[in-house]
N, C-alpha and C. Protein backbone atom coordinates (compact mmCIF):
# COMPACT_ATOMS: atom_id res chain seq x y z
N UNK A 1 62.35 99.63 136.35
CA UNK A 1 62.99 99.23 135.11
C UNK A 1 64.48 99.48 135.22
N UNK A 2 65.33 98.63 134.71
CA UNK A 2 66.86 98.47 135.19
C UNK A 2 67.26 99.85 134.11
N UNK A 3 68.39 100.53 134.53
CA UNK A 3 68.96 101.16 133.68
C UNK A 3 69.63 100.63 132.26
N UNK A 4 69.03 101.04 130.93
CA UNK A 4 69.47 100.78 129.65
C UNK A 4 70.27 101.66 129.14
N UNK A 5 71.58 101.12 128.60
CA UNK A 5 72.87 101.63 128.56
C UNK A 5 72.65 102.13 126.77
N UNK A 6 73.20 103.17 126.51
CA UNK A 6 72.62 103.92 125.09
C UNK A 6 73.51 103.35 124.16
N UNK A 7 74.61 101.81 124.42
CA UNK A 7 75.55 101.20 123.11
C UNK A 7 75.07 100.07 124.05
N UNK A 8 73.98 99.14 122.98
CA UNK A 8 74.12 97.65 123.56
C UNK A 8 75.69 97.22 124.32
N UNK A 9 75.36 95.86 124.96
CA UNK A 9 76.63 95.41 125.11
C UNK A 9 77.57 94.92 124.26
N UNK A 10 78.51 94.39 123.93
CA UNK A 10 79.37 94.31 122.72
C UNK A 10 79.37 95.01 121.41
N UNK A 11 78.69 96.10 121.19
CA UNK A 11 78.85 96.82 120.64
C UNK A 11 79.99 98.09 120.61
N UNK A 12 80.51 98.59 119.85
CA UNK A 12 81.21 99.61 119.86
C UNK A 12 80.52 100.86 118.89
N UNK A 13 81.01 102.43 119.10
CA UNK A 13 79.92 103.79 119.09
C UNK A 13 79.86 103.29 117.51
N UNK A 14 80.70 102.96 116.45
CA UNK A 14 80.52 102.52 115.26
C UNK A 14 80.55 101.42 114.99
N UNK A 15 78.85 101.35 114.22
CA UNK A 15 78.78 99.76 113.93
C UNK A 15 78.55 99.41 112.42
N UNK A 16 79.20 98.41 111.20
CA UNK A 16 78.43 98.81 110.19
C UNK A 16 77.37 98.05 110.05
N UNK A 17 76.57 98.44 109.03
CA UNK A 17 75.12 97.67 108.75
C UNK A 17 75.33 97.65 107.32
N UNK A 18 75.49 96.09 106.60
CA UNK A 18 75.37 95.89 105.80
C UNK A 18 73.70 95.49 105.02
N UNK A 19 73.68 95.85 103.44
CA UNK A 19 72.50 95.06 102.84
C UNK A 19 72.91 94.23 102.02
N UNK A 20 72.24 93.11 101.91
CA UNK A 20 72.73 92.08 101.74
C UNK A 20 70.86 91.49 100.58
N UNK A 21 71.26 91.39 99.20
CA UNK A 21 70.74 90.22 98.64
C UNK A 21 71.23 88.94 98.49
N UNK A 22 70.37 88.40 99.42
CA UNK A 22 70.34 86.73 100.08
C UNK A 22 71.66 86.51 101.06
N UNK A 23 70.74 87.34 101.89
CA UNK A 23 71.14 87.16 103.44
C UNK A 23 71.37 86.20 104.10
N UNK A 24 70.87 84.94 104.08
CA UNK A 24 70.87 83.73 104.50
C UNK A 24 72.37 83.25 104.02
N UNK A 25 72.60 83.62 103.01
CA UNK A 25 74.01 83.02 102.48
C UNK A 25 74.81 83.42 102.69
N UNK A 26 75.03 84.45 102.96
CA UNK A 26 75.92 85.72 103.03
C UNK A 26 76.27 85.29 104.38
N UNK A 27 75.35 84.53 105.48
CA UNK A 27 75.85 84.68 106.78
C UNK A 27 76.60 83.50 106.72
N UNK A 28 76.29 82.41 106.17
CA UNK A 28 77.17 81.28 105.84
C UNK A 28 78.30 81.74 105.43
N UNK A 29 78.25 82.50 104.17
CA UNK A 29 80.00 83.03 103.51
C UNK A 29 80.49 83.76 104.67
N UNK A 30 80.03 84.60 105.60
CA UNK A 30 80.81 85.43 106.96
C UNK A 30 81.55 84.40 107.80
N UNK A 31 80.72 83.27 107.68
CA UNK A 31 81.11 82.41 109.24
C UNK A 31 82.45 81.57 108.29
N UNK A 32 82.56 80.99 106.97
CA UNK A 32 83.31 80.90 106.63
C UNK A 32 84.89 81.47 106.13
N UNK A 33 84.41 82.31 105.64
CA UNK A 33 85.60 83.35 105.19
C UNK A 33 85.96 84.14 106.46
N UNK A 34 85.45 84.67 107.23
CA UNK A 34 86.10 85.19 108.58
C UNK A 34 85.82 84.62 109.87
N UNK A 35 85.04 83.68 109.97
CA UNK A 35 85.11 82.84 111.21
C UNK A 35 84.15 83.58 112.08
N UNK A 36 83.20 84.52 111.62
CA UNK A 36 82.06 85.36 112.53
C UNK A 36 81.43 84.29 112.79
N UNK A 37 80.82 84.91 113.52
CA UNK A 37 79.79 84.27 114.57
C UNK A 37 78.65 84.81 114.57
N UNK A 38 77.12 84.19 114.79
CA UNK A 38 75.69 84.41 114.02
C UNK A 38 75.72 84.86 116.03
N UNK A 39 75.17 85.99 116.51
CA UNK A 39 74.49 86.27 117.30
C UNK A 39 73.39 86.79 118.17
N UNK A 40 72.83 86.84 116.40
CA UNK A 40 71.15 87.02 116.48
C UNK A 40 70.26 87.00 114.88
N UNK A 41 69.42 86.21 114.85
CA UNK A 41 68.82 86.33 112.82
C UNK A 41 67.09 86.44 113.84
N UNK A 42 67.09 87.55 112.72
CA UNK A 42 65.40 87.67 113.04
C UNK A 42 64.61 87.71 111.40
N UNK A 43 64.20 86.33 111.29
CA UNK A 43 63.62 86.10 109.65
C UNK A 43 61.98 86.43 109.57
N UNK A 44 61.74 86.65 108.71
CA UNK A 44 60.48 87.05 107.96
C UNK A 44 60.24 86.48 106.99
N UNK A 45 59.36 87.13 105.71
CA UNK A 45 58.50 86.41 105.15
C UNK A 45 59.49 85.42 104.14
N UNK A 46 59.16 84.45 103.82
CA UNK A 46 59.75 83.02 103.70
C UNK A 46 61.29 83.09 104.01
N UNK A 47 60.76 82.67 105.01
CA UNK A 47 62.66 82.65 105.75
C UNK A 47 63.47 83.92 105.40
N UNK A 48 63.17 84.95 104.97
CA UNK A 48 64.03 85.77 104.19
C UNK A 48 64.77 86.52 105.91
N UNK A 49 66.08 86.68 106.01
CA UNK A 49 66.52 87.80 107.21
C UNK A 49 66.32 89.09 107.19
N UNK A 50 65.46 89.05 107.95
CA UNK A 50 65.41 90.66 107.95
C UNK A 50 66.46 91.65 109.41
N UNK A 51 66.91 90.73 110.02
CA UNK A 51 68.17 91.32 110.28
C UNK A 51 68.78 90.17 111.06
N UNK A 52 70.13 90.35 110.83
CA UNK A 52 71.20 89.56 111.52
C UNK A 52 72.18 90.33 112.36
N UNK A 53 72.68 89.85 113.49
CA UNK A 53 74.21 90.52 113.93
C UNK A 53 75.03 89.61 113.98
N UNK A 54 76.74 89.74 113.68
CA UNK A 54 77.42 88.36 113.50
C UNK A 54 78.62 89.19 114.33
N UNK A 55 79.48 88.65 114.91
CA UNK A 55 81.03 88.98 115.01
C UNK A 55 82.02 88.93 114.91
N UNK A 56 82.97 89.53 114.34
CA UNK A 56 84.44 89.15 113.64
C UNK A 56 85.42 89.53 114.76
N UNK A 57 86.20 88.71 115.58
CA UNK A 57 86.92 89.32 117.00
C UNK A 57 86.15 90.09 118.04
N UNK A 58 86.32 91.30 118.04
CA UNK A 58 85.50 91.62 119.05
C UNK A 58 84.50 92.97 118.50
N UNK A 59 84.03 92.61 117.35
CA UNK A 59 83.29 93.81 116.97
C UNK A 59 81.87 93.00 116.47
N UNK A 60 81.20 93.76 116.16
CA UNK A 60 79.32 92.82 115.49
C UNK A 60 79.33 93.96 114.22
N UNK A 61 78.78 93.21 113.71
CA UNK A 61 78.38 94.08 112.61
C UNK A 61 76.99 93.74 112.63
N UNK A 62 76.17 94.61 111.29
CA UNK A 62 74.60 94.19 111.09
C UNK A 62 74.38 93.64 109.42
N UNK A 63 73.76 92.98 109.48
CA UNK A 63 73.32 92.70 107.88
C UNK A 63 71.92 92.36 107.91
N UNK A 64 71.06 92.73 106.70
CA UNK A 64 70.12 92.38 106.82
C UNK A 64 69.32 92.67 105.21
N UNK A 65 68.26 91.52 104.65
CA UNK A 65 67.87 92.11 103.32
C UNK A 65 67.64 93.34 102.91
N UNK A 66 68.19 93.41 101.20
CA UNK A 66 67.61 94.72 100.57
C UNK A 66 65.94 94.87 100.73
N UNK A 67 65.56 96.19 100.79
CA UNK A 67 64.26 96.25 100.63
C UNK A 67 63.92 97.17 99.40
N UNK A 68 64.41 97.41 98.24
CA UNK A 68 64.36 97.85 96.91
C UNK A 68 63.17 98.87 96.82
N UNK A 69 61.83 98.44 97.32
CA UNK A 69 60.73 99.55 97.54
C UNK A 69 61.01 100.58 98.33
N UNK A 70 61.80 100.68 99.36
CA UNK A 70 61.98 101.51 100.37
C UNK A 70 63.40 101.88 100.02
N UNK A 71 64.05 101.81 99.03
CA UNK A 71 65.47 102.62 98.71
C UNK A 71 66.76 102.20 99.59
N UNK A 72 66.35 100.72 100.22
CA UNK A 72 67.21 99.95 100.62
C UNK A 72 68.16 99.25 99.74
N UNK A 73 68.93 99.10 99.47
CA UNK A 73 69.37 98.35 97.96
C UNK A 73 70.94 97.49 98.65
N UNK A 74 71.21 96.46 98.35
CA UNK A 74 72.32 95.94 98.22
C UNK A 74 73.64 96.35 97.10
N UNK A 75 74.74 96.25 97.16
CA UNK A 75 75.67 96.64 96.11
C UNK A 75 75.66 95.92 95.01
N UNK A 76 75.00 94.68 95.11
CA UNK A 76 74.59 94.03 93.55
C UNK A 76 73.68 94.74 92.68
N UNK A 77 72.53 95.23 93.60
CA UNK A 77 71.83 95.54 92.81
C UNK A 77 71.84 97.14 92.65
N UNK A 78 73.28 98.21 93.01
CA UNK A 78 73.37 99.28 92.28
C UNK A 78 74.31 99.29 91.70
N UNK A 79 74.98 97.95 92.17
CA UNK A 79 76.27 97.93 90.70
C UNK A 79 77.49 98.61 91.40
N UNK A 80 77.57 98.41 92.74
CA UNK A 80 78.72 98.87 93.26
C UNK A 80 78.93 99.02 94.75
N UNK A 81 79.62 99.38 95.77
CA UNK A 81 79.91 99.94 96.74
C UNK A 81 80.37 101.52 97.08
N UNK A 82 80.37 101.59 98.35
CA UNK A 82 80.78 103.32 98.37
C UNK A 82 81.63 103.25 99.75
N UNK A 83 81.65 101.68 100.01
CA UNK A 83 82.27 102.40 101.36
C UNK A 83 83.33 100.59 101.88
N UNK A 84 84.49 100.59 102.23
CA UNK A 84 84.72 99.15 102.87
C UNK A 84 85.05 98.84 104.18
N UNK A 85 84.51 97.38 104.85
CA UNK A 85 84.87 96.93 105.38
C UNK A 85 86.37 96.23 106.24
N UNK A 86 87.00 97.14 106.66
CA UNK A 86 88.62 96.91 107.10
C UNK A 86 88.01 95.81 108.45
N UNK A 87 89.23 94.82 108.22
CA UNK A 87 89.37 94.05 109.39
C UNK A 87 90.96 94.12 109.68
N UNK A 88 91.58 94.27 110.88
CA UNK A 88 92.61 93.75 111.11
C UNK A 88 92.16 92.20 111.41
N UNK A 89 93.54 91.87 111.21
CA UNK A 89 93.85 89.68 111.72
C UNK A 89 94.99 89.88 111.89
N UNK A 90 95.85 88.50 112.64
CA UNK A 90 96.83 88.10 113.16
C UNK A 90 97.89 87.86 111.71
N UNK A 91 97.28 87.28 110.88
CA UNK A 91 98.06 86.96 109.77
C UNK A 91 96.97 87.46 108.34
N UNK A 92 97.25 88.55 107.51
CA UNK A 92 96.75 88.13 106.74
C UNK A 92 96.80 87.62 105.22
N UNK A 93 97.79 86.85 105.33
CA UNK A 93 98.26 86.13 104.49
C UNK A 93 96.67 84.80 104.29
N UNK A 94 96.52 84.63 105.58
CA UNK A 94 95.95 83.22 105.48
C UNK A 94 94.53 83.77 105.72
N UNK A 95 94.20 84.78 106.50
CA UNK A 95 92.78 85.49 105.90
C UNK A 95 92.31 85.66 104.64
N UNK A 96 93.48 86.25 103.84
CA UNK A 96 92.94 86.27 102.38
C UNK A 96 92.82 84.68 101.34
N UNK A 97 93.36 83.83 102.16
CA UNK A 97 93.59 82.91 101.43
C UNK A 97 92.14 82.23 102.04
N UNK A 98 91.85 82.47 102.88
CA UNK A 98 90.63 81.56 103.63
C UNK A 98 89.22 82.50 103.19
N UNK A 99 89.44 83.60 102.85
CA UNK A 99 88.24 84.64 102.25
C UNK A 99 88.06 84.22 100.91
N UNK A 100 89.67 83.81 100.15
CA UNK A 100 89.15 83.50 99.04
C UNK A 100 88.71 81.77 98.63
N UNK A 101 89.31 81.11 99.47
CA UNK A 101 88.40 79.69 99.43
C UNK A 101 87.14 79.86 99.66
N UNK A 102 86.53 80.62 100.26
CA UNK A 102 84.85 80.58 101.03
C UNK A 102 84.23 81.44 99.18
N UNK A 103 84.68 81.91 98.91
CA UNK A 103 84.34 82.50 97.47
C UNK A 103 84.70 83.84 97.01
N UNK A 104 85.12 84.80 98.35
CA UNK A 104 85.45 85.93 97.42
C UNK A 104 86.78 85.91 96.38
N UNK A 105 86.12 87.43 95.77
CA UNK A 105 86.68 87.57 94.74
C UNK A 105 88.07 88.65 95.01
N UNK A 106 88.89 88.13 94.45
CA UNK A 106 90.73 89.34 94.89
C UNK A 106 90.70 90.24 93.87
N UNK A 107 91.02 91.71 94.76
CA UNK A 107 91.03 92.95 94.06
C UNK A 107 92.48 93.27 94.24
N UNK A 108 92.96 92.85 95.61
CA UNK A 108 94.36 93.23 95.53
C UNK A 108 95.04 91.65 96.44
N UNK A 109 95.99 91.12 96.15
CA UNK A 109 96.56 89.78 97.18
C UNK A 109 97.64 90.81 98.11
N UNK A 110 97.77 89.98 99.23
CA UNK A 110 98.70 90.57 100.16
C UNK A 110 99.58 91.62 100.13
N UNK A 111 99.94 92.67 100.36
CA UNK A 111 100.89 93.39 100.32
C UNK A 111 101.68 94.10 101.25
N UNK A 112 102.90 94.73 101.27
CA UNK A 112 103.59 95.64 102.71
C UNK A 112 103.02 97.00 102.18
N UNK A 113 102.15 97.87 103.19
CA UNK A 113 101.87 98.96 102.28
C UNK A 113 102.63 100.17 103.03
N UNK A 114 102.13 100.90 102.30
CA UNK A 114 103.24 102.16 102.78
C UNK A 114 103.06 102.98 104.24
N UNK A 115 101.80 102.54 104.58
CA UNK A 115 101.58 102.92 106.56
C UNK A 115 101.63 101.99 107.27
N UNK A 116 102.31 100.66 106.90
CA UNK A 116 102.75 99.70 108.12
C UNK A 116 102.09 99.26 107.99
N UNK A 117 101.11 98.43 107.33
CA UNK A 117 100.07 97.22 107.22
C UNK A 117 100.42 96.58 106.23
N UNK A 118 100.64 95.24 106.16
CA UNK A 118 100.52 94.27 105.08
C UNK A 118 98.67 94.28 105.11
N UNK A 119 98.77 94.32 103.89
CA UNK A 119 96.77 94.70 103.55
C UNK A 119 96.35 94.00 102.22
N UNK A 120 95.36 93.01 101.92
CA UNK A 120 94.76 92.81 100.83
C UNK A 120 93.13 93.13 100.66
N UNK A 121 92.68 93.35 99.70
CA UNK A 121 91.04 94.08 99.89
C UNK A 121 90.49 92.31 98.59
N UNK A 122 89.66 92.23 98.50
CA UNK A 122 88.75 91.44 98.44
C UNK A 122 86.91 92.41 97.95
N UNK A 123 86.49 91.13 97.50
CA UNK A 123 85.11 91.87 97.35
C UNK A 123 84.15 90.47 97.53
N UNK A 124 83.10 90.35 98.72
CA UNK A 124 82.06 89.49 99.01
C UNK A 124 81.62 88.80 97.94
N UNK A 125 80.69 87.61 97.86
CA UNK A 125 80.07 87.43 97.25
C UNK A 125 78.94 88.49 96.55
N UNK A 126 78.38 88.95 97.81
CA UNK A 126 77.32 90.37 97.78
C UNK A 126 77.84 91.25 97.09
N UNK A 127 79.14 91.72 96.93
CA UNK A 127 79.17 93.03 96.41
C UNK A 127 79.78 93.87 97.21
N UNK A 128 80.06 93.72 98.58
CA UNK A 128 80.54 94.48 99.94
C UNK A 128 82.19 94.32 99.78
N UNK A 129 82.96 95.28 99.36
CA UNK A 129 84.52 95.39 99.62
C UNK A 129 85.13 95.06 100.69
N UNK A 130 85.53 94.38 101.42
CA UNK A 130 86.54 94.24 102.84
C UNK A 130 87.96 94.36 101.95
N UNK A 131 88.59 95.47 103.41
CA UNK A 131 90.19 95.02 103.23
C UNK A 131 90.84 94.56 104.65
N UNK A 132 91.35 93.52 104.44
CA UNK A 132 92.05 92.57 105.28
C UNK A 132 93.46 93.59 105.88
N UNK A 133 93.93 93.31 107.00
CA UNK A 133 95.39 93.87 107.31
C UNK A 133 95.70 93.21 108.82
N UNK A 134 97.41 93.23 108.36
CA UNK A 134 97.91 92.80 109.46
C UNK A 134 99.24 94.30 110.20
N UNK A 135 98.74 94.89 111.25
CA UNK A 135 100.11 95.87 111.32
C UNK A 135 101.11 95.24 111.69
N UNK A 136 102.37 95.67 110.89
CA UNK A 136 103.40 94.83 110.86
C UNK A 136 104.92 95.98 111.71
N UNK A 137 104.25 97.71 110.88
CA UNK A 137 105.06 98.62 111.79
C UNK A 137 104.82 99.62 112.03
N UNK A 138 104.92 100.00 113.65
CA UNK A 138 104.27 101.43 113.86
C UNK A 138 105.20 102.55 113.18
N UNK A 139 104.07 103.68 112.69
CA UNK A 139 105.05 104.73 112.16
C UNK A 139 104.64 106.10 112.59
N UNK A 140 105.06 107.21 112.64
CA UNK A 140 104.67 108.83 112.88
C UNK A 140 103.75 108.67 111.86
N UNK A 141 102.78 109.95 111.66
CA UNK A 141 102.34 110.90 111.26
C UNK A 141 103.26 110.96 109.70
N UNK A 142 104.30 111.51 110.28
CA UNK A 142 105.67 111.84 109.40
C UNK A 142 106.20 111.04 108.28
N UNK A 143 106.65 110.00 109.31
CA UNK A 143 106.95 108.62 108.39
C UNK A 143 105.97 108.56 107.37
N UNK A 144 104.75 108.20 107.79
CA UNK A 144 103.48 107.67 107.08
C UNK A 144 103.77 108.58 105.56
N UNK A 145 104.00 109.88 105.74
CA UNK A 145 103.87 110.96 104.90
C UNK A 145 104.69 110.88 103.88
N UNK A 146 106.14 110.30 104.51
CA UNK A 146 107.44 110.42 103.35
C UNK A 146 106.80 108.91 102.52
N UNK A 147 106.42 108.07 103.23
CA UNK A 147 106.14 106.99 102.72
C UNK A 147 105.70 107.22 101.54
N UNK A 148 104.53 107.55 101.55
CA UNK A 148 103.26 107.56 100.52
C UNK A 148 103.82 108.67 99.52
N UNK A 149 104.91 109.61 100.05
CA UNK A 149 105.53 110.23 98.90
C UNK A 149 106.11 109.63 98.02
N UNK A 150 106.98 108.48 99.10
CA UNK A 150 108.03 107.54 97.80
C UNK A 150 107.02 106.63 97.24
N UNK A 151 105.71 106.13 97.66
CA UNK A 151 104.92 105.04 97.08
C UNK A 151 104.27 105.45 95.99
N UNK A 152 103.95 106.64 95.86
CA UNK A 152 102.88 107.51 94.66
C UNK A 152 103.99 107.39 93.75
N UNK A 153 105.13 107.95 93.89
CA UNK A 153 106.35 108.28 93.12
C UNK A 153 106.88 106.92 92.69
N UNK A 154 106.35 105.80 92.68
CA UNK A 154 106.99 105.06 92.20
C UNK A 154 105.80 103.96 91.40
N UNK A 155 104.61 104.46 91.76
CA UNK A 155 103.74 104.07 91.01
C UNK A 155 103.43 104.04 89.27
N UNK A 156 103.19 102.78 88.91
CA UNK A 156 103.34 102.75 87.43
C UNK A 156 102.08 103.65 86.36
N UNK A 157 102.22 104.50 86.00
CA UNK A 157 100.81 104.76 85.72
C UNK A 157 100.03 103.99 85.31
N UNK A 158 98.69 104.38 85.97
CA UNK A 158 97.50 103.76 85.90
C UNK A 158 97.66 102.29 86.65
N UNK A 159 98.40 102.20 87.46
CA UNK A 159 98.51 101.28 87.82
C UNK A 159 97.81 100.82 89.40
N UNK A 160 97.86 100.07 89.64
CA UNK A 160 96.85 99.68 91.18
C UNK A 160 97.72 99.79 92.19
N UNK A 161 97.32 99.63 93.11
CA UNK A 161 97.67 100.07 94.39
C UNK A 161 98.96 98.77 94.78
N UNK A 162 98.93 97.71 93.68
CA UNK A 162 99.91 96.73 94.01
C UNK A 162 100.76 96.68 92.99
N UNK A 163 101.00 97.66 91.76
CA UNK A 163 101.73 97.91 91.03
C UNK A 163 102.57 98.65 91.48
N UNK A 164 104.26 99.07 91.05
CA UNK A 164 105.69 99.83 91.08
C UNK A 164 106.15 99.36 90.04
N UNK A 165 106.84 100.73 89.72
CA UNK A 165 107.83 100.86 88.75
C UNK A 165 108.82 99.82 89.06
């Protein structure tokens, strides 16, 4: 038996695994809004996916139906997320604009943020948060630090992450 390597191939040590109510669509909205690629659907009972892997550049992710009996649940159906999806892109000006033609919904549009990424976040059809970014400038540790001092400090209260005084 050939030696089996303990991270499939194209995989990297972190992978996420999304749940997804109506999976089937969801892989359509991926291939649209980020241009992934379907590289494996294993369906079950009436066509339903019971798992997919797709790829966005050079990473895979997993998605695959909620199973609600077994404490599997999608973010629709607890009414939220806990965790997001970051992609870097080349531009993401035109990522967010192409995420939001395919249907998502904008939480924040483009911005320069205060650690060198122009970044906009988005939320799936499903319920799954992605934030989009393009690095635009490398910075220290340091930098990063004074940054986010002057960025808090100039924040409007209660205001979002794309609000200033």
């Amino acid at each position: 038996m050939p030696d089996v390597k303990p991270i499939p191939a194209g995989f990297h040590t972190l992978s996420p695994s999304l749940i997804i109510k109506g999976t089937a669509k969801a892989i359509e909205f991926y291939r649209k809004a980020f241009g992934a690629e379907v590289l494996l659907r294993i369906t079950g009972p009436n066509n339903s996916v019971l798992h997919a892997e797709m790829k966005i550049g050079n990473s895979i992710f997993m998605l695959g139906e909620e199973w609600p009996n077994h404490h599997v649940q999608s973010p629709t159906s607890i009414k939220g997320t806990t965790c997001t999806v970051h992609i870097y892109v080349s531009d993401v000006d035109a990522a967010h604009k192409k995420a939001m033609a395919a249907g998502a919904k904008e939480i924040m549009p483009p911005v320069n943020m205060f650690w060198g990424d122009r970044f906009s976040s988005i939320t799936d059809p499903y319920g799954h948060a992605w934030s989009l970014a393009t690095h635009v400038k490398d910075m220290t540790p340091e930098e990063c630090q004074k940054a986010a001092d002057e960025w808090m400090a100039s924040m409007t209260p209660g205001g979002d992450c794309s609000q200033t005084k």
